[in-house]
Structures are given as C-alpha cells and as structure tokens.
PDB file of N, CA and C in Angstrom:
ATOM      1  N   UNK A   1      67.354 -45.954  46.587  1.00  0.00           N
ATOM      2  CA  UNK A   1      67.149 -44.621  46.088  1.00  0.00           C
ATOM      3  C   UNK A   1      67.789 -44.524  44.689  1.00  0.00           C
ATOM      4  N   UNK A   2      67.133 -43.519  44.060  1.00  0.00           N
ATOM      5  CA  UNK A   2      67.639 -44.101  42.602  1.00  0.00           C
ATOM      6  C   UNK A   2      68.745 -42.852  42.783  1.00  0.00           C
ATOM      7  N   UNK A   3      70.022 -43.025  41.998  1.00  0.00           N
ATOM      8  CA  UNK A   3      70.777 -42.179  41.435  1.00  0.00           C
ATOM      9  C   UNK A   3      70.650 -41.545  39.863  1.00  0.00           C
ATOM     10  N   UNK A   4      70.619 -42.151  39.118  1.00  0.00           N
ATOM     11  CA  UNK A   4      70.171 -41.819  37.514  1.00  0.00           C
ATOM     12  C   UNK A   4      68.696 -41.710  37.566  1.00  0.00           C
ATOM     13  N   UNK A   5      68.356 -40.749  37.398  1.00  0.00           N
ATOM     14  CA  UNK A   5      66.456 -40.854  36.880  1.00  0.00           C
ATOM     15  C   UNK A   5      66.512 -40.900  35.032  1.00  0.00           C
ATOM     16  N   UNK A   6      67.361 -40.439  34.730  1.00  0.00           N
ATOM     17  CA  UNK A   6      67.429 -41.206  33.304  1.00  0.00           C
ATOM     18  C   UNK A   6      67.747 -42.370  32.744  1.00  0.00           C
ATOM     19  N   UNK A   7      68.033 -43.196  33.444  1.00  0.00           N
ATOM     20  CA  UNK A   7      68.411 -44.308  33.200  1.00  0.00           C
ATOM     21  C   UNK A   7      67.591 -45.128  34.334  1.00  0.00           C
ATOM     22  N   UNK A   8      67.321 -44.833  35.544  1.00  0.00           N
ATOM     23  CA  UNK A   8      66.531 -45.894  36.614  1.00  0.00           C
ATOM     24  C   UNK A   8      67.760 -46.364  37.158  1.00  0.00           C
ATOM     25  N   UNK A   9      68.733 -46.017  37.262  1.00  0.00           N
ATOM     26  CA  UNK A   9      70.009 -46.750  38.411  1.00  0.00           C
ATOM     27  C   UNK A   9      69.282 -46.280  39.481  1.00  0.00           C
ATOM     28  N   UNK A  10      70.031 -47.541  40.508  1.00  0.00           N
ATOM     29  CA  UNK A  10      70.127 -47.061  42.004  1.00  0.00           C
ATOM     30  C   UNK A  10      71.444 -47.092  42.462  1.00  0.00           C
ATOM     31  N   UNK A  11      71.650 -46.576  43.735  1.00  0.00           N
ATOM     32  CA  UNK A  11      72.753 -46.620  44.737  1.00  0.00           C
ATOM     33  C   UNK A  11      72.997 -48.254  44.539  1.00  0.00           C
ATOM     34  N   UNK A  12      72.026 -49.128  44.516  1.00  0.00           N
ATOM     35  CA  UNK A  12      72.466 -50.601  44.949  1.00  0.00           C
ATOM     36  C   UNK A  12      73.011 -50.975  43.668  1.00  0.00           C
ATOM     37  N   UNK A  13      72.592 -50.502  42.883  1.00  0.00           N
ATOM     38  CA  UNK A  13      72.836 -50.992  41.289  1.00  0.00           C
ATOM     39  C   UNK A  13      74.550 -50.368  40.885  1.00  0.00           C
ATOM     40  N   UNK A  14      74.644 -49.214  41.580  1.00  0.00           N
ATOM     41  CA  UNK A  14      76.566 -48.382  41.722  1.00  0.00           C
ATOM     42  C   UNK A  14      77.057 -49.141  42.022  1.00  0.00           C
ATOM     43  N   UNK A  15      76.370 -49.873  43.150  1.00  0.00           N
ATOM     44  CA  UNK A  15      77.278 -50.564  44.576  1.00  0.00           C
ATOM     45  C   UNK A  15      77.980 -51.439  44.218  1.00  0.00           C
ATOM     46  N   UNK A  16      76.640 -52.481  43.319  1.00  0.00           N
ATOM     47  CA  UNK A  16      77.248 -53.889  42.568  1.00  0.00           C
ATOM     48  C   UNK A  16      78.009 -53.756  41.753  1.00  0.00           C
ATOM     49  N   UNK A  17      78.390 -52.154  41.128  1.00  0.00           N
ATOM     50  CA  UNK A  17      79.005 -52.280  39.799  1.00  0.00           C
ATOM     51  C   UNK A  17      80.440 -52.120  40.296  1.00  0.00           C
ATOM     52  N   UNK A  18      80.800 -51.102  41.149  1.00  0.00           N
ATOM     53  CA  UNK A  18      81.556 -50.860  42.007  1.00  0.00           C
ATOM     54  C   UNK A  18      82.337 -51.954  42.771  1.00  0.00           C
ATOM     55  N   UNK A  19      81.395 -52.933  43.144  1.00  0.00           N
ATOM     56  CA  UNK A  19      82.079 -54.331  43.905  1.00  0.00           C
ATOM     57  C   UNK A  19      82.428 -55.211  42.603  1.00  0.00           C
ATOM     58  N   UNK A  20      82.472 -55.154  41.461  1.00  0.00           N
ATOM     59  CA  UNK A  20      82.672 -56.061  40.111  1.00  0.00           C
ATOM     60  C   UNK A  20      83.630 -54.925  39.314  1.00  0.00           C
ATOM     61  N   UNK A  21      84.160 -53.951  40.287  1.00  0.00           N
ATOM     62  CA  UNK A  21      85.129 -53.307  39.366  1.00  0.00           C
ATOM     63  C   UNK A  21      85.435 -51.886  38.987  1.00  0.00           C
ATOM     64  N   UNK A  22      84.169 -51.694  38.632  1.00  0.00           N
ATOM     65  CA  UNK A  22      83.850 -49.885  37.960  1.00  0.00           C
ATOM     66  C   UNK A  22      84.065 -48.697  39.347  1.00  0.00           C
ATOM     67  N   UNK A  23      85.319 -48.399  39.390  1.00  0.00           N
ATOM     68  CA  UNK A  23      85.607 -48.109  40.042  1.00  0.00           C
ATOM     69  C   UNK A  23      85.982 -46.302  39.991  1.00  0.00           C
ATOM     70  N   UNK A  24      84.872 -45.710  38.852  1.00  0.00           N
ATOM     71  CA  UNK A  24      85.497 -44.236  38.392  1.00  0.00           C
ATOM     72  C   UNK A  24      84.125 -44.128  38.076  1.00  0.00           C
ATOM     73  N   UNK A  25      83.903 -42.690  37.970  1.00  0.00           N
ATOM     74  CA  UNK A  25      82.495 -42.551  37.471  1.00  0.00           C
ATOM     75  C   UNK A  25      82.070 -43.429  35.598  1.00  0.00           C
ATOM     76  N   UNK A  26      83.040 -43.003  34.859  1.00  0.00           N
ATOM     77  CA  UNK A  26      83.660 -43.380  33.604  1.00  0.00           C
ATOM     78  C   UNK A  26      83.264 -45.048  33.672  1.00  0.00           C
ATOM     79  N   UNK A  27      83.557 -45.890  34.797  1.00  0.00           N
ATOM     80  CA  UNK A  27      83.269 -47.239  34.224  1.00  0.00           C
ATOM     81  C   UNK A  27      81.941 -47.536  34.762  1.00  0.00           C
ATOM     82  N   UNK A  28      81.674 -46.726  35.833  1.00  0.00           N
ATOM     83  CA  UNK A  28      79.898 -47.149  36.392  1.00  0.00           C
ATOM     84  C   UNK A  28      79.366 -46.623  35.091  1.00  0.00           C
ATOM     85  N   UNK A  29      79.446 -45.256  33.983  1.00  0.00           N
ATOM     86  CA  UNK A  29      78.496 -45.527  32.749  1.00  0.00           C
ATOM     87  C   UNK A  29      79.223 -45.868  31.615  1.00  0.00           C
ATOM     88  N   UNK A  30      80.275 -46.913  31.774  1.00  0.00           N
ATOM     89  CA  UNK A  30      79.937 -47.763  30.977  1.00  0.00           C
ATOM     90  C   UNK A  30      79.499 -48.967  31.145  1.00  0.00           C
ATOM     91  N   UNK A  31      78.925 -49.180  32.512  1.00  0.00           N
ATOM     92  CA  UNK A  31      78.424 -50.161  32.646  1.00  0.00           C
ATOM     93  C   UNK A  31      77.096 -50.435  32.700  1.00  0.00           C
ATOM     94  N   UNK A  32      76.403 -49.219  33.098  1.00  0.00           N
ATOM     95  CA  UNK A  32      74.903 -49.182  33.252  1.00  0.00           C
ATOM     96  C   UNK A  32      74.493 -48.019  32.291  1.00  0.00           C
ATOM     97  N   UNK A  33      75.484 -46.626  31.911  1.00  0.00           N
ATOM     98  CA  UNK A  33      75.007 -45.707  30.961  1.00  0.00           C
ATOM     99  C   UNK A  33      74.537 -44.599  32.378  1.00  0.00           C
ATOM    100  N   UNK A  34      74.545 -44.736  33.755  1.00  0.00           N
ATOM    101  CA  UNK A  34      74.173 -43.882  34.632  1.00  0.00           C
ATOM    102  C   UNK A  34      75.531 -42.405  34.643  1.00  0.00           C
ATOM    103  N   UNK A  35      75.175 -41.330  34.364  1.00  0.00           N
ATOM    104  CA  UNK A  35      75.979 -40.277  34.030  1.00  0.00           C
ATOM    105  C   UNK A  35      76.112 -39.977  32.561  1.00  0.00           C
ATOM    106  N   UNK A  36      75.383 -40.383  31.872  1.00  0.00           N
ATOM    107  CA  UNK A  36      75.743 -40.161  30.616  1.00  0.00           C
ATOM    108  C   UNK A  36      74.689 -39.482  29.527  1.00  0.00           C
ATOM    109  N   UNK A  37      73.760 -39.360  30.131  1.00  0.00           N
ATOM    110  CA  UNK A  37      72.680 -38.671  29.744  1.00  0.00           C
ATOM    111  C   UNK A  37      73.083 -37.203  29.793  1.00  0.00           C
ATOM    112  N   UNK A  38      71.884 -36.511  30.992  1.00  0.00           N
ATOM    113  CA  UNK A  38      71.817 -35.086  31.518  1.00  0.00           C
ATOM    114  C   UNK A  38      73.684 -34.659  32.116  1.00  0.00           C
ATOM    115  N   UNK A  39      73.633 -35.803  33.305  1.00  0.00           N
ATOM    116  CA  UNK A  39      75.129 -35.676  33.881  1.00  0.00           C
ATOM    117  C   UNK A  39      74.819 -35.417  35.401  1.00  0.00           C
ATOM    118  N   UNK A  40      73.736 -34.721  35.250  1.00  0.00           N
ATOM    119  CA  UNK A  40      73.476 -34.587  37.161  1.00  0.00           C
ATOM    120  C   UNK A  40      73.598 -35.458  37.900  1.00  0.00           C
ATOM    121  N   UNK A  41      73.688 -36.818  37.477  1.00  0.00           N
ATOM    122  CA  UNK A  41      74.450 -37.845  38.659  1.00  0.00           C
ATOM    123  C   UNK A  41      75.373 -38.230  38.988  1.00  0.00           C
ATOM    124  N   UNK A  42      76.546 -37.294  38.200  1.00  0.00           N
ATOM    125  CA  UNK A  42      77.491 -37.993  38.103  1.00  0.00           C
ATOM    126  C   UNK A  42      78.461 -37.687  39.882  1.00  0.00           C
ATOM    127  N   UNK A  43      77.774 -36.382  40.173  1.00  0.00           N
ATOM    128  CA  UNK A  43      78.873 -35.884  41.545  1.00  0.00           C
ATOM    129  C   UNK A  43      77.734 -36.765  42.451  1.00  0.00           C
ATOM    130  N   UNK A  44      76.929 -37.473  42.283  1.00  0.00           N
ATOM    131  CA  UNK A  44      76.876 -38.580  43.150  1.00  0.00           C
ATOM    132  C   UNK A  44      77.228 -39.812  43.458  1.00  0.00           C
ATOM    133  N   UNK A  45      77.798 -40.102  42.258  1.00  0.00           N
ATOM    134  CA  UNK A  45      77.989 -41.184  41.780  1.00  0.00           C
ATOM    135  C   UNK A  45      79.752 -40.952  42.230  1.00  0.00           C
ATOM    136  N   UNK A  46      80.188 -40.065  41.945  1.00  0.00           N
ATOM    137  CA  UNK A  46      81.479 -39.704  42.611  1.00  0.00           C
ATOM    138  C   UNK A  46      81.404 -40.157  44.166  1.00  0.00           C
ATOM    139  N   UNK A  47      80.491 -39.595  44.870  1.00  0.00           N
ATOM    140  CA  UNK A  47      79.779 -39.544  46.043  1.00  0.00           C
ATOM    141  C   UNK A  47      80.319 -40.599  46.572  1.00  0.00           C
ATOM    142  N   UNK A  48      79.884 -41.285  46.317  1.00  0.00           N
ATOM    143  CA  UNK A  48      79.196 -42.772  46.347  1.00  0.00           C
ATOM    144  C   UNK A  48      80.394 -43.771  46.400  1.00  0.00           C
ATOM    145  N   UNK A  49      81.000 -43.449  45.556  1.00  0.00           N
ATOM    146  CA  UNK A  49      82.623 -44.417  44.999  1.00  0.00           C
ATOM    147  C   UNK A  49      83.399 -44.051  46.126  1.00  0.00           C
ATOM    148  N   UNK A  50      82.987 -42.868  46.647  1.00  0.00           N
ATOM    149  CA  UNK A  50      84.533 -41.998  47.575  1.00  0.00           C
ATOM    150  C   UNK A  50      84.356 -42.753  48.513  1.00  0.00           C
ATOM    151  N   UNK A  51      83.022 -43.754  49.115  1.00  0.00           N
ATOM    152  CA  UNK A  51      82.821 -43.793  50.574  1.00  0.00           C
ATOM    153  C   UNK A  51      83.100 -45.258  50.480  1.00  0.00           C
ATOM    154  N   UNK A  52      83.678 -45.899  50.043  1.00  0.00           N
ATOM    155  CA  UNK A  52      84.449 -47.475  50.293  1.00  0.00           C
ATOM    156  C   UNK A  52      83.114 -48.550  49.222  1.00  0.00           C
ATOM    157  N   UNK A  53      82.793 -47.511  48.003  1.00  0.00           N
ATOM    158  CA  UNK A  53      81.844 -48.443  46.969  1.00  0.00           C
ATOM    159  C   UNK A  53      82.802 -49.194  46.710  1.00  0.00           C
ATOM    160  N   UNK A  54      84.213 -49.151  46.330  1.00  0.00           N
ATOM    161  CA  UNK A  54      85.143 -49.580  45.342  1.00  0.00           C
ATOM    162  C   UNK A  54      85.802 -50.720  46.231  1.00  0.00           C
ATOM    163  N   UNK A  55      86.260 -51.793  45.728  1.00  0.00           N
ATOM    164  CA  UNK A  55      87.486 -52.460  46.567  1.00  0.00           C
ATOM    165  C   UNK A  55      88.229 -51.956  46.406  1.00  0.00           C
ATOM    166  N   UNK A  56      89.375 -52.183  47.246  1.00  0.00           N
ATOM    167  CA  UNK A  56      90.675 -51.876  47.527  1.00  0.00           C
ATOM    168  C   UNK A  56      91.685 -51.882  46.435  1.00  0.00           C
ATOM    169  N   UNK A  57      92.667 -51.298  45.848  1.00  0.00           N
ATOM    170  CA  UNK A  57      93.586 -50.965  45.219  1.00  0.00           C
ATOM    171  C   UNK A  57      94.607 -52.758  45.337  1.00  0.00           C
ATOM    172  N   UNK A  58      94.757 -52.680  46.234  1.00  0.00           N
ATOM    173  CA  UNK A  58      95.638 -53.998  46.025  1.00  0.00           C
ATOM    174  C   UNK A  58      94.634 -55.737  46.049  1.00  0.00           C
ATOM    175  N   UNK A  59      93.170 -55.443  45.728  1.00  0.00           N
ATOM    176  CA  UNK A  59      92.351 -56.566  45.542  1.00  0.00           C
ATOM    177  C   UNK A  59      92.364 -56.817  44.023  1.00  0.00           C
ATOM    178  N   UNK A  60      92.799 -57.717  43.752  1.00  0.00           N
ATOM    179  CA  UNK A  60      92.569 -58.003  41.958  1.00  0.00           C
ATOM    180  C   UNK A  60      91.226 -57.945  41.641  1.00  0.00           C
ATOM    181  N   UNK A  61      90.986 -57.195  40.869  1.00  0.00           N
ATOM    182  CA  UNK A  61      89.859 -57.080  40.337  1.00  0.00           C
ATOM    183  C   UNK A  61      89.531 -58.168  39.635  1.00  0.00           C
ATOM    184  N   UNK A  62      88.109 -58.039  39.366  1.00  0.00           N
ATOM    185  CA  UNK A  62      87.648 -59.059  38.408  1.00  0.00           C
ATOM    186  C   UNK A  62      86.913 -58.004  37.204  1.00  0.00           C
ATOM    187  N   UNK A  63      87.143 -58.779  36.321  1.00  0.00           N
ATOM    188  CA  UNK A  63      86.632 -58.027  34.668  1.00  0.00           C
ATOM    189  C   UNK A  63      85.159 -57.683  34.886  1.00  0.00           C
ATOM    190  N   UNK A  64      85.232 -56.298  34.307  1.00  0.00           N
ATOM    191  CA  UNK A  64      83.652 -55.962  34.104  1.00  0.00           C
ATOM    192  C   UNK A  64      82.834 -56.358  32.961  1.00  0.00           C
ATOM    193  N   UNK A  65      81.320 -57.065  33.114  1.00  0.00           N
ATOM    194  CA  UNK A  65      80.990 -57.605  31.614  1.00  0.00           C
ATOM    195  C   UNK A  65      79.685 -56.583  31.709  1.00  0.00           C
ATOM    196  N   UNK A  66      80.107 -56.098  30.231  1.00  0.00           N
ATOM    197  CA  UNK A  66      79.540 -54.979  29.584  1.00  0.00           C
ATOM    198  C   UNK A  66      77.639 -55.819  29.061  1.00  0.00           C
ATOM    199  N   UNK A  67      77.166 -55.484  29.128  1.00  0.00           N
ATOM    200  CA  UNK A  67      75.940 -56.140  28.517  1.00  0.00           C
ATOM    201  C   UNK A  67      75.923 -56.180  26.878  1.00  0.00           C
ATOM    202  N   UNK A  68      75.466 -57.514  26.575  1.00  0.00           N
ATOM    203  CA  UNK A  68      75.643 -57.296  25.368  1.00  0.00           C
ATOM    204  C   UNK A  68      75.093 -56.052  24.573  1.00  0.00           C
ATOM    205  N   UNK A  69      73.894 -55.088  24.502  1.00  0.00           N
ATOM    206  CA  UNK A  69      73.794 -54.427  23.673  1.00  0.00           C
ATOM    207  C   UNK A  69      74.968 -53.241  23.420  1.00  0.00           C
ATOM    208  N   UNK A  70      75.830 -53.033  25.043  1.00  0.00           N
ATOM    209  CA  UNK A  70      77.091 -52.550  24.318  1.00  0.00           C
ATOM    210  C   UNK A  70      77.741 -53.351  23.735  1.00  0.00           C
ATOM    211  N   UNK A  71      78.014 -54.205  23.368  1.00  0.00           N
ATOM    212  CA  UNK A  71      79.132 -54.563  22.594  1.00  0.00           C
ATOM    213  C   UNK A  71      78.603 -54.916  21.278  1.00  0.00           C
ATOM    214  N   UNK A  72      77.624 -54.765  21.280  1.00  0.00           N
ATOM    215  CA  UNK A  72      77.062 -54.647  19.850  1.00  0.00           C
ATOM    216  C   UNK A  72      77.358 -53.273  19.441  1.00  0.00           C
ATOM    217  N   UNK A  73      76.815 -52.125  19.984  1.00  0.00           N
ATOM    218  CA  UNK A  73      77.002 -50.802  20.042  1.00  0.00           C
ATOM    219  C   UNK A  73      78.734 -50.652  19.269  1.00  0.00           C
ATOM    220  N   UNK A  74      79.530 -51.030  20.648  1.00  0.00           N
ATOM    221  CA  UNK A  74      80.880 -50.949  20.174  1.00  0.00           C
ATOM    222  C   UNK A  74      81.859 -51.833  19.139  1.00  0.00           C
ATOM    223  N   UNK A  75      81.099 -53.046  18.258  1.00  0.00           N
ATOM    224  CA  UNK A  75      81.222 -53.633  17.311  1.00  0.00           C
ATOM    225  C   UNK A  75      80.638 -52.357  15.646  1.00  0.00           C
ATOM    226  N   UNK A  76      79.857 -52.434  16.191  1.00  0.00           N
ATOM    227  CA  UNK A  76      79.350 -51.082  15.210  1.00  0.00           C
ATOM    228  C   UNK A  76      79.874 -49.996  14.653  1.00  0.00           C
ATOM    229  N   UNK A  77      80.269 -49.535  15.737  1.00  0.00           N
ATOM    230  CA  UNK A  77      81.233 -48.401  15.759  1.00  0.00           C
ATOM    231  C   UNK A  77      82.573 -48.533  15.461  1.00  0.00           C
ATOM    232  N   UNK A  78      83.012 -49.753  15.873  1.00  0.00           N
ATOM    233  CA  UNK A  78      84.212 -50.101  15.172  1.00  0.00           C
ATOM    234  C   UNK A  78      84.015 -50.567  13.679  1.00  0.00           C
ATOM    235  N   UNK A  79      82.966 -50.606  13.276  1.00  0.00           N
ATOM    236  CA  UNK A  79      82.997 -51.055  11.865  1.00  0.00           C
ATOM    237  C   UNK A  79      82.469 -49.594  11.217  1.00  0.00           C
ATOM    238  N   UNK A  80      82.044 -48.996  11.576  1.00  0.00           N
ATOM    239  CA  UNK A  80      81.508 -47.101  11.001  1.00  0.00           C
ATOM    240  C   UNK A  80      83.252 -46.773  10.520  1.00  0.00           C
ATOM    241  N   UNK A  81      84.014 -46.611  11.873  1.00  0.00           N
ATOM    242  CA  UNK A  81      84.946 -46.127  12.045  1.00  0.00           C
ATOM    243  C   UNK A  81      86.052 -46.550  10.885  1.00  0.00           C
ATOM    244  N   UNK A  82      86.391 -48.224  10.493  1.00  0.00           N
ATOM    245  CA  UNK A  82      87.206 -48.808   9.767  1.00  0.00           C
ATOM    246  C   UNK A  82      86.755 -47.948   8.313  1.00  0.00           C
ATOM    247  N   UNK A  83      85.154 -48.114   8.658  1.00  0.00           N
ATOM    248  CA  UNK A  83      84.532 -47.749   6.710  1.00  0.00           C
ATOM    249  C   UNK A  83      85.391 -46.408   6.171  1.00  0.00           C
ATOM    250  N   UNK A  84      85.347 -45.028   7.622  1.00  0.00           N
ATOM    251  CA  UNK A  84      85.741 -43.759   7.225  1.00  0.00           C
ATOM    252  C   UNK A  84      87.172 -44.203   7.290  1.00  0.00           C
ATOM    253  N   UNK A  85      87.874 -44.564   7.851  1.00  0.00           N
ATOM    254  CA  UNK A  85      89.850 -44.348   7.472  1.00  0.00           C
ATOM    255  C   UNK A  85      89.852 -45.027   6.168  1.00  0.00           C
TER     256      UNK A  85
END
C-alpha cells in the first residue's frame, strides 16, 4: 500500500528504510523524500515507525546511504551556501 502518493513510497519501502536505520519521520524523507512534499504522510509514517518498523535502541545501527542524487543536491548547496558567507 503506498504511503506517499507524491513520491510512490510504500509501507514496504518505510519498512526497509526503517530496518537500515531511519528511524524518525525526518530520516525516512531523507531517505526516500516520503513526507516532504504535501506532508499528509507523515502521521503515517509516524504510524508505522511506532509499531516495531525501527530496530531496537541498543542494536547498532548501520549507516543510512542517501542516493546519490541527494548528495549531489547537498554538495550544491553546500557550495550556494560557502558562495553567500
């Protein structure tokens, strides 16, 4: 079932992001961009995390990898940003 209709996430697509880490609404869009549009997904996406999406607090996480077109995005922006100070 999809959660983002602006973006095309699903629940399974939270799930995985959720089991690799993103463990707040905040890191599921930065990982897929789901909540970051309109916003109406986001109290599902809350939803979703509350009911054991996330590992456990004392499981070491493993690093979340951002897709490259963010980090192009956020290379960018760090160079906008240097130009204005």
């Amino acid at each position: 079932m999809y959660v983002c209709s602006c973006f095309g996430i699903t629940e399974k697509q939270v799930r995985e992001h959720a089991a690799t880490g993103a463990c707040t609404p905040r890191q599921i869009a930065g990982a897929c961009k789901a909540g970051t549009d309109c916003g109406g997904c986001v109290r599902r996406i809350q939803a979703l995390l509350g009911r054991g999406a996330c590992p456990r607090r004392d499981t070491p996480l493993e690093p979340v990898t951002l897709p490259a077109a963010a980090v192009e995005v956020a290379a960018e922006v760090a160079e906008v940003e240097a130009e204005a100070a």
